[in-house]
PDB file of N, CA and C in Angstrom:
ATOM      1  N   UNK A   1       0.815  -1.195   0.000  1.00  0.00           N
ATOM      2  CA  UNK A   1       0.000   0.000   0.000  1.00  0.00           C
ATOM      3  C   UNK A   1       0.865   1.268   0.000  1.00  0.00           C
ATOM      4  N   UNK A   2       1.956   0.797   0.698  1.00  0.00           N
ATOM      5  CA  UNK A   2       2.676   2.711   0.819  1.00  0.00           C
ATOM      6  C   UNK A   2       3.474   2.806  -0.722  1.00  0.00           C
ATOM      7  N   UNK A   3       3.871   1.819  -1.019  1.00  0.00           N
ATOM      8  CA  UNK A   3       4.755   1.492  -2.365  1.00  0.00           C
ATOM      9  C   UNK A   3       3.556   2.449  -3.822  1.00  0.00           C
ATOM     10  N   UNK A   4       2.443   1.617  -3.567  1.00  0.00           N
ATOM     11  CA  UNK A   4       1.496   1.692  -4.762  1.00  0.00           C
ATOM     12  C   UNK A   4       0.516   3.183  -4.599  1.00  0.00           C
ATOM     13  N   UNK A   5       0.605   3.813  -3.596  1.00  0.00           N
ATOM     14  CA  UNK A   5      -0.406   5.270  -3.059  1.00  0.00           C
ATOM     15  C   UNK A   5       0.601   6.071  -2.950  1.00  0.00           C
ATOM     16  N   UNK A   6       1.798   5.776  -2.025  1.00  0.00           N
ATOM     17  CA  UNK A   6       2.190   7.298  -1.428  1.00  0.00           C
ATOM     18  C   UNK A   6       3.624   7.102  -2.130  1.00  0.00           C
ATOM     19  N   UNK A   7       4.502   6.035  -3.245  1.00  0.00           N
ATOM     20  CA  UNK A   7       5.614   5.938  -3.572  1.00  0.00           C
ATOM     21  C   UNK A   7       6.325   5.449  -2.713  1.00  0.00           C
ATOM     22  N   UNK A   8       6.323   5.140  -1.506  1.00  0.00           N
ATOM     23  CA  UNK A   8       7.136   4.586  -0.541  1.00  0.00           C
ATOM     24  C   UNK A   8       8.127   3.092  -0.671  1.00  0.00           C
ATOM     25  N   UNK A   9       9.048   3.222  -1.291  1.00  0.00           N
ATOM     26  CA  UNK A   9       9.398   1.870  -2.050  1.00  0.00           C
ATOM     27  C   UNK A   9       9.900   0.567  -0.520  1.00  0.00           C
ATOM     28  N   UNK A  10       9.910  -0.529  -1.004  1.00  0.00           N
ATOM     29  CA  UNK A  10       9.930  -1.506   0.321  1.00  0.00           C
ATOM     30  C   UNK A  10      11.319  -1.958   0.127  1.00  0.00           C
ATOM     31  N   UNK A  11      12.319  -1.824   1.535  1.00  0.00           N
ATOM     32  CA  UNK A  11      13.888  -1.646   1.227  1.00  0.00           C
ATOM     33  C   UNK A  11      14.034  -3.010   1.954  1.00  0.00           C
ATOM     34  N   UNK A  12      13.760  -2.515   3.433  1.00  0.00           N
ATOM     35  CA  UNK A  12      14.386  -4.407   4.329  1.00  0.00           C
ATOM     36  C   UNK A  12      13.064  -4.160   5.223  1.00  0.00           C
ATOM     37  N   UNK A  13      12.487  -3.387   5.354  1.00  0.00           N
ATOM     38  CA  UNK A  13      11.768  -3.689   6.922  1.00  0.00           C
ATOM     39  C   UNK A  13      10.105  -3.154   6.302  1.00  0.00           C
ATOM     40  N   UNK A  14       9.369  -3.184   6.584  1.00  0.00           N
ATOM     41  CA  UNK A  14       7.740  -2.780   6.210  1.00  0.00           C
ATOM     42  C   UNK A  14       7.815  -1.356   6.730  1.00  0.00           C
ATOM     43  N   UNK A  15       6.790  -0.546   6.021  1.00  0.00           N
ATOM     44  CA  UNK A  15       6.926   1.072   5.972  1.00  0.00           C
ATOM     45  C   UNK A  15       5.725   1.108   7.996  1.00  0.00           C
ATOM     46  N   UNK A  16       5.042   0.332   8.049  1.00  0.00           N
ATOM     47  CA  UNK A  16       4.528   0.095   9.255  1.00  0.00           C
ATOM     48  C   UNK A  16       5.235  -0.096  10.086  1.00  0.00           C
ATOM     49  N   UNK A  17       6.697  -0.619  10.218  1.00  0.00           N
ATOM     50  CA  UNK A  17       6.784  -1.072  11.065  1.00  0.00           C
ATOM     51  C   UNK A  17       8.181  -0.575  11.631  1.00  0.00           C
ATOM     52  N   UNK A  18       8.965   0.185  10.744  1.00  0.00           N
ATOM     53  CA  UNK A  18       9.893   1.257  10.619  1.00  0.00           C
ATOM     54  C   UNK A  18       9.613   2.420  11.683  1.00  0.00           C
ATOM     55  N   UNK A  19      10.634   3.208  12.018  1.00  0.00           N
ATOM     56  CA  UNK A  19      11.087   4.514  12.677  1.00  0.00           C
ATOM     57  C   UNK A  19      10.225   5.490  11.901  1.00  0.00           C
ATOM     58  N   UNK A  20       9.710   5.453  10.619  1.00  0.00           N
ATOM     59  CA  UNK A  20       9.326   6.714   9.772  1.00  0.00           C
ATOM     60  C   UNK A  20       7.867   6.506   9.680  1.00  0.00           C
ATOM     61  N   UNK A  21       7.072   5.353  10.534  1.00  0.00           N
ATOM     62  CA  UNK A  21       5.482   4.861  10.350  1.00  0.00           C
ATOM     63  C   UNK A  21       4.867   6.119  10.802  1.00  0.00           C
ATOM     64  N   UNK A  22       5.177   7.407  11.420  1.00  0.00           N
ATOM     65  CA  UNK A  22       4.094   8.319  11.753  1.00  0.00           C
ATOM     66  C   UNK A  22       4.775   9.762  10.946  1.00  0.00           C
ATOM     67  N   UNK A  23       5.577   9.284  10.244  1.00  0.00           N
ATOM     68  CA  UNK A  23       5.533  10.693   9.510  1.00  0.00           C
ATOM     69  C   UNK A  23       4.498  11.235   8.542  1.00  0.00           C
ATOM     70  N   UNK A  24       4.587  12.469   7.758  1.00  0.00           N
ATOM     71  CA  UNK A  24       3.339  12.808   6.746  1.00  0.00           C
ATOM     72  C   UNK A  24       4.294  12.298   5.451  1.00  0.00           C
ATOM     73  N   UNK A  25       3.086  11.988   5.162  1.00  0.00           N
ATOM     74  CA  UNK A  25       3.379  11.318   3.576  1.00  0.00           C
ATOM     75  C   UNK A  25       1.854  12.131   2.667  1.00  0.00           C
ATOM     76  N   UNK A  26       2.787  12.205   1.622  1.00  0.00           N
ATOM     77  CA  UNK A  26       1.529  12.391   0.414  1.00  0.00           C
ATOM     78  C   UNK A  26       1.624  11.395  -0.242  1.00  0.00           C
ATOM     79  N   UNK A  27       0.183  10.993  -0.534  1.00  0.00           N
ATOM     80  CA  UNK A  27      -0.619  10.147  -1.443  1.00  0.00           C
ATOM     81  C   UNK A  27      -2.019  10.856  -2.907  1.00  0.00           C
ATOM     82  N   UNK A  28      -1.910  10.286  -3.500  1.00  0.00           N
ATOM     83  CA  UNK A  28      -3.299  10.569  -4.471  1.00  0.00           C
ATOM     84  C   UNK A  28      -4.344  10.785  -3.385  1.00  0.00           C
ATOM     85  N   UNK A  29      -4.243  10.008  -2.451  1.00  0.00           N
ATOM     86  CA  UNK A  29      -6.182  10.802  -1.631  1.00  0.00           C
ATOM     87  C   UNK A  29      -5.518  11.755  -1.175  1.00  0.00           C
ATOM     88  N   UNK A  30      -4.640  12.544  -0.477  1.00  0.00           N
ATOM     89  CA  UNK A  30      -3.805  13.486   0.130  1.00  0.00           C
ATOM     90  C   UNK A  30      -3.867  14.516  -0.948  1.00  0.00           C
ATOM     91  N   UNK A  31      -3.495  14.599  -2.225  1.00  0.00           N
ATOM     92  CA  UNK A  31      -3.322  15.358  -2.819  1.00  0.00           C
ATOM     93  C   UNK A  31      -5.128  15.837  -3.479  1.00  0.00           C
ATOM     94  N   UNK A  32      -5.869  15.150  -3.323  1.00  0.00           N
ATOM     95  CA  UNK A  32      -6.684  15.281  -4.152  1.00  0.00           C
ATOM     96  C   UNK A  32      -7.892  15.864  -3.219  1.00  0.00           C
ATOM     97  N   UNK A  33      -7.042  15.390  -1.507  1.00  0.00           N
ATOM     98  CA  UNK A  33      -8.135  16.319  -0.851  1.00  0.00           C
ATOM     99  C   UNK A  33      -8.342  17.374  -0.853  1.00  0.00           C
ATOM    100  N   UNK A  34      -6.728  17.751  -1.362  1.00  0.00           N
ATOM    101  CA  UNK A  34      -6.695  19.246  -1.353  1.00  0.00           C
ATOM    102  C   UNK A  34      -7.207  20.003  -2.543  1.00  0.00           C
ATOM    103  N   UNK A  35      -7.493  19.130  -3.426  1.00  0.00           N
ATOM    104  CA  UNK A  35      -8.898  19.904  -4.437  1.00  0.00           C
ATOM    105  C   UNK A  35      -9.992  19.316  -4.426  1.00  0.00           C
ATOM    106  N   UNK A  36     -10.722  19.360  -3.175  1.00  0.00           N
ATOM    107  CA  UNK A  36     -11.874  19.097  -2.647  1.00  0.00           C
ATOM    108  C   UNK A  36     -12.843  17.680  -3.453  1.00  0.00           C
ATOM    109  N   UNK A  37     -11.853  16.530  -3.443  1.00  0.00           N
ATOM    110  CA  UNK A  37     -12.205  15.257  -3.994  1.00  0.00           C
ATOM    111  C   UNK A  37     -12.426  14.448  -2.667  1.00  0.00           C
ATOM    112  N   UNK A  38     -13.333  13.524  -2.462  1.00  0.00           N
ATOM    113  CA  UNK A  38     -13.712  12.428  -1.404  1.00  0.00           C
ATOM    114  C   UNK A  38     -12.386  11.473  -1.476  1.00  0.00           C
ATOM    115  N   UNK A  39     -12.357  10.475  -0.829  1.00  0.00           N
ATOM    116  CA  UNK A  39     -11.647   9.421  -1.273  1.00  0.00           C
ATOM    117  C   UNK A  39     -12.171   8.408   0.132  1.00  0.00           C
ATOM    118  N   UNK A  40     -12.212   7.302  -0.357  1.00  0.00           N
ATOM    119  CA  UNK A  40     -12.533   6.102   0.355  1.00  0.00           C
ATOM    120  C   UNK A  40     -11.108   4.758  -0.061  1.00  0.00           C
ATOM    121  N   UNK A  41     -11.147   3.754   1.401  1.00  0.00           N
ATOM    122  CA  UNK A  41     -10.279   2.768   0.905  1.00  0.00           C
ATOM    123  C   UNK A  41     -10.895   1.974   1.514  1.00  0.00           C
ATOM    124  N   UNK A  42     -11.276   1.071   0.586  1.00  0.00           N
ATOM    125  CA  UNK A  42     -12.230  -0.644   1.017  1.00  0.00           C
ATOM    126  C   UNK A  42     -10.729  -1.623   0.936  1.00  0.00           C
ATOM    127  N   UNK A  43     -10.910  -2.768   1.983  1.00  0.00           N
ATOM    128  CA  UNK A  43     -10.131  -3.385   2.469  1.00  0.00           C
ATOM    129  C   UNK A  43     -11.019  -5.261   2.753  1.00  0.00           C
ATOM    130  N   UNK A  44     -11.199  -6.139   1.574  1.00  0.00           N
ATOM    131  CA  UNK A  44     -11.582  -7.237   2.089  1.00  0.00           C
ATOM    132  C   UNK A  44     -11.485  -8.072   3.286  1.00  0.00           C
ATOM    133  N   UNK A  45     -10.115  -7.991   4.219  1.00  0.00           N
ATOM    134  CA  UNK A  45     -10.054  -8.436   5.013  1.00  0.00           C
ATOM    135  C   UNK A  45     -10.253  -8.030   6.667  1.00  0.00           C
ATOM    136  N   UNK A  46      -9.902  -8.846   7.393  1.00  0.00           N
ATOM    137  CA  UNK A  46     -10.604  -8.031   8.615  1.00  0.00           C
ATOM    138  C   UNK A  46      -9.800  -6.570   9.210  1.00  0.00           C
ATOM    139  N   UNK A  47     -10.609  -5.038   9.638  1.00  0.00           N
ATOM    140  CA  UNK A  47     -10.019  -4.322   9.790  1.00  0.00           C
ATOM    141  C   UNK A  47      -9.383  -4.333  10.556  1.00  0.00           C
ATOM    142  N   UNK A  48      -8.401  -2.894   9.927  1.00  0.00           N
ATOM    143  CA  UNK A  48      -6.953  -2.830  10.783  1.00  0.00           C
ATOM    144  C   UNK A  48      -5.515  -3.760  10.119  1.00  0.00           C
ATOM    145  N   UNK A  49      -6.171  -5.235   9.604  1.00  0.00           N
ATOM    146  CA  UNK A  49      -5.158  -5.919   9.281  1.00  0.00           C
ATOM    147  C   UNK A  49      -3.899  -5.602   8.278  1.00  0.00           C
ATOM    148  N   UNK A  50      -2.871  -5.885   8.577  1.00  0.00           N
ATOM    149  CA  UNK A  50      -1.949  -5.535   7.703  1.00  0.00           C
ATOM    150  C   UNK A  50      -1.498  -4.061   7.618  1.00  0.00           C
ATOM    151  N   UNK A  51      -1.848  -3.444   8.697  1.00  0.00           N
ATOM    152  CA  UNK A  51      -1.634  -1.987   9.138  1.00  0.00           C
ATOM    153  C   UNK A  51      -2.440  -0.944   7.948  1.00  0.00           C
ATOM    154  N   UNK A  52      -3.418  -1.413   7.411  1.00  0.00           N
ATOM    155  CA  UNK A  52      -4.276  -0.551   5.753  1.00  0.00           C
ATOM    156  C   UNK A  52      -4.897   0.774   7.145  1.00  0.00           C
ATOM    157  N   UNK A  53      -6.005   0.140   7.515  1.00  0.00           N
ATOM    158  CA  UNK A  53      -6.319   1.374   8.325  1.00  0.00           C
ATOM    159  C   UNK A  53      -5.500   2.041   8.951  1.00  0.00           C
ATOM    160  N   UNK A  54      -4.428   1.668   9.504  1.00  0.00           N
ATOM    161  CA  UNK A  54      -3.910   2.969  10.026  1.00  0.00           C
ATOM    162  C   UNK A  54      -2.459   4.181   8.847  1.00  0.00           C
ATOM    163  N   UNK A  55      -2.538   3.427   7.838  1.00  0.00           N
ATOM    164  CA  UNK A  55      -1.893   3.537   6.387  1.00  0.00           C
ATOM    165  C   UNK A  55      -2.977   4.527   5.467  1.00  0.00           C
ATOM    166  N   UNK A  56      -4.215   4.053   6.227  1.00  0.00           N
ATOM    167  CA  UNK A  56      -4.924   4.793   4.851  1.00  0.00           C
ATOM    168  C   UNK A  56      -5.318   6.256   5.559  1.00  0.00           C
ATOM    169  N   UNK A  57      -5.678   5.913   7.038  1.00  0.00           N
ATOM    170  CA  UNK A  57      -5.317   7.470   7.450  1.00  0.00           C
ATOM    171  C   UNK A  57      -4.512   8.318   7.108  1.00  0.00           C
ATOM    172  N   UNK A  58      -3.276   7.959   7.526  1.00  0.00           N
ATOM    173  CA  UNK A  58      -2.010   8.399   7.309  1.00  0.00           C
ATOM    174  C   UNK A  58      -1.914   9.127   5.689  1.00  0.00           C
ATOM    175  N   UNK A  59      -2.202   8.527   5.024  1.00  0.00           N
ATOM    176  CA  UNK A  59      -2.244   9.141   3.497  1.00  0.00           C
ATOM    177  C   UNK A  59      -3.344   9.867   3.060  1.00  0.00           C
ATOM    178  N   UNK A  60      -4.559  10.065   4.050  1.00  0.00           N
ATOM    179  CA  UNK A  60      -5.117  10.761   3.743  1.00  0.00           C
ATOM    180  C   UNK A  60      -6.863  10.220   3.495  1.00  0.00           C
ATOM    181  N   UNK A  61      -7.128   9.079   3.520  1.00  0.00           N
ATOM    182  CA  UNK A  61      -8.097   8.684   3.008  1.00  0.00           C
ATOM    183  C   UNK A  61      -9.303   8.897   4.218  1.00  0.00           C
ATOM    184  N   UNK A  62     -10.091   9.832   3.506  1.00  0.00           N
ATOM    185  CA  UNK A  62     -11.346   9.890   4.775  1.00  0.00           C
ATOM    186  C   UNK A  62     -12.108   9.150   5.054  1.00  0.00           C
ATOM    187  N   UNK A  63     -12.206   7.999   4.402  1.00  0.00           N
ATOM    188  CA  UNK A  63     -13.314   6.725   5.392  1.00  0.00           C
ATOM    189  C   UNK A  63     -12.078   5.710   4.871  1.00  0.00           C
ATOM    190  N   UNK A  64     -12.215   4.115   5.693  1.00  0.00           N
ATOM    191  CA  UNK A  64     -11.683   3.297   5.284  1.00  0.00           C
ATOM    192  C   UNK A  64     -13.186   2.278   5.820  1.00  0.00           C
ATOM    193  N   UNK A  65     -13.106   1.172   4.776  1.00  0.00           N
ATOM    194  CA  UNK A  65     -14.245   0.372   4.761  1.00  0.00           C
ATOM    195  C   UNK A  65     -13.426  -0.988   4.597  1.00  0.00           C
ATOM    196  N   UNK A  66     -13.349  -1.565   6.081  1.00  0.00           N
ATOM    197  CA  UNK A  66     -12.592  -2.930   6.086  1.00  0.00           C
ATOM    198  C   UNK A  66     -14.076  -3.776   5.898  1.00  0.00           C
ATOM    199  N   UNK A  67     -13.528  -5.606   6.363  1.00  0.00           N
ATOM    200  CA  UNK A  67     -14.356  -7.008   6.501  1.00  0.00           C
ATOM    201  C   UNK A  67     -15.888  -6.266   7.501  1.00  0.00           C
ATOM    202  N   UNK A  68     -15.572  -5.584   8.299  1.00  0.00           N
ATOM    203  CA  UNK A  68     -16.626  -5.248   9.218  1.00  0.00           C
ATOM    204  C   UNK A  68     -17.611  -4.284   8.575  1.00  0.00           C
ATOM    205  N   UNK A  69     -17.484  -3.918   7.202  1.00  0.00           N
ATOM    206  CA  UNK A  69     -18.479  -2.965   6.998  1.00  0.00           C
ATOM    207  C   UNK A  69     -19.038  -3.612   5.991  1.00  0.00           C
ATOM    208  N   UNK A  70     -18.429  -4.628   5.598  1.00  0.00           N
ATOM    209  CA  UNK A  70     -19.128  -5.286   4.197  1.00  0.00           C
ATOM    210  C   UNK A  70     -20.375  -6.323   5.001  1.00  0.00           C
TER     211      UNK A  70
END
């Protein structure tokens, strides 16, 4: 997710799980909030997993819709 939204390329360790997991990052929903576009991120599996919700905050996405909303 950080690789494919915000460019964050994957070196040795996961962008979650690294020293740099609470910095600001721009992403396409990030950039696009700022010309007054929605953005949503649906997630098949159960939320939270795989650090998406707290990733899709982070980049900007104003709702995230994990396993629990479907």
């Amino acid at each position: 997710m950080p690789s494919v939204l915000a460019g964050i390329p994957y070196l040795t360790d996961h962008f979650f799980m690294g020293m740099y997991s609470n910095n600001k990052v721009n992403s396409i929903a990030s950039l696009l909030k700022s010309k007054g576009y929605y953005s949503a991120f649906y997630h098949g599996a159960l939320n939270g997993s795989m650090g998406f919700l707290n990733f899709s905050k982070l980049a900007g996405y104003q709702d995230y819709y994990g396993l629990d909303e479907y």
